[in-house]
Protein backbone atom coordinates (compact mmCIF):
# COMPACT_ATOMS: atom_id res chain seq x y z
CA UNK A 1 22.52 208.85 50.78
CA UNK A 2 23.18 206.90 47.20
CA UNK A 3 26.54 206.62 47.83
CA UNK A 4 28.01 203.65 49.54
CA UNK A 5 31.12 203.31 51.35
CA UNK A 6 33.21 200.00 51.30
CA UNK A 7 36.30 201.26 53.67
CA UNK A 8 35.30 197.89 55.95
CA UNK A 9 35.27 195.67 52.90
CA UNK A 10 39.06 196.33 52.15
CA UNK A 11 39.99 196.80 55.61
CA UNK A 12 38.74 193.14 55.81
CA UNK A 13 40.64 192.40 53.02
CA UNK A 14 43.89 193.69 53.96
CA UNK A 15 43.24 192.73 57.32
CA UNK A 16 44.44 196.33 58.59
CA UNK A 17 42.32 198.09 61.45
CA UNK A 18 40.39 201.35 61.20
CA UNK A 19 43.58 202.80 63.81
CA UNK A 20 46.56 201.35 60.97
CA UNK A 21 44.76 202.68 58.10
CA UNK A 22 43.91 206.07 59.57
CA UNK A 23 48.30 206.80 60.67
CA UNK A 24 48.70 205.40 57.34
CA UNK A 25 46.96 207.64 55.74
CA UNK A 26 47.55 210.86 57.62
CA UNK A 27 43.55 211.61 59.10
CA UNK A 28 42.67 211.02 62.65
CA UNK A 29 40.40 207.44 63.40
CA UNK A 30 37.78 210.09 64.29
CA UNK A 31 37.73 210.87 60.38
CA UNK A 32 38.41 207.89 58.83
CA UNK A 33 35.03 206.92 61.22
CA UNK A 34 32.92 209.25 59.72
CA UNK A 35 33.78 208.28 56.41
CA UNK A 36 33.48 204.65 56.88
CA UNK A 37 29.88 205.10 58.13
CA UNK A 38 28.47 207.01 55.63
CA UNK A 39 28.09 210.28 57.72
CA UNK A 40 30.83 212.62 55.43
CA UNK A 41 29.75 214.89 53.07
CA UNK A 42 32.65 215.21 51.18
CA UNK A 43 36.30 213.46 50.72
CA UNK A 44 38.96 215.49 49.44
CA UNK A 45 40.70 213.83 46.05
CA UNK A 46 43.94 213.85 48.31
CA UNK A 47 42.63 211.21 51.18
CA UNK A 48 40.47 209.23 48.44
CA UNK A 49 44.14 208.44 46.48
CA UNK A 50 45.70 208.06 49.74
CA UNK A 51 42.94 205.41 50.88
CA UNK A 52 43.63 203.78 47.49
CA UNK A 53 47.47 203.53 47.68
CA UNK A 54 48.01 202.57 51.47
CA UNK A 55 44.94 199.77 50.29
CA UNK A 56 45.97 199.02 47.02
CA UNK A 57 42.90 199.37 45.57
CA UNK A 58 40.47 201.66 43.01
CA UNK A 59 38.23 204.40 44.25
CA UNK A 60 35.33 202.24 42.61
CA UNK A 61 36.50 199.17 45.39
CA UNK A 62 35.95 201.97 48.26
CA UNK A 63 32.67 204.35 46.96
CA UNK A 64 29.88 203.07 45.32
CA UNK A 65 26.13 204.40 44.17
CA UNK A 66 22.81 203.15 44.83
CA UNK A 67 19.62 203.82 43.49
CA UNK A 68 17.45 205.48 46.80
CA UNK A 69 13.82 204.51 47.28
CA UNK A 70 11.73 206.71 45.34
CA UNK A 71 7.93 206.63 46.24
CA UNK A 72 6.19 208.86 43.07
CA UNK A 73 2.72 210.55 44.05
């Protein structure tokens, strides 16, 4: 998928674990698991400004995109 998630790199950061953050923000670690690891699909506006206030941080700092291997042919 071309878009990166950085949840680890401000949960290093902050040094907070996966368990603080998620009763923090309100989602089960189950969740917050999925995101971190690439595997969601979607994340509601709500959660992504939650993420950002409990880590003090831009949505930019937790989601990022990358260019995916494209073989032309």
């Amino acid at each position: 998928m071309p878009i990166a998630v950085d949840i680890d790199v401000m949960l290093a950061k902050r040094k907070m674990s996966v368990g603080e953050l998620a009763d923090r923000v309100g989602i089960t670690p189950a969740n917050l698991a999925v995101l971190k690891n690439g595997r969601a699909k979607a994340v509601r506006f709500a959660t992504l400004a939650a993420l950002c206030e409990v880590l003090k941080c831009q949505p930019g700092d937790l989601l990022r995109w990358e260019a995916e291997d494209s073989v032309d042919g």
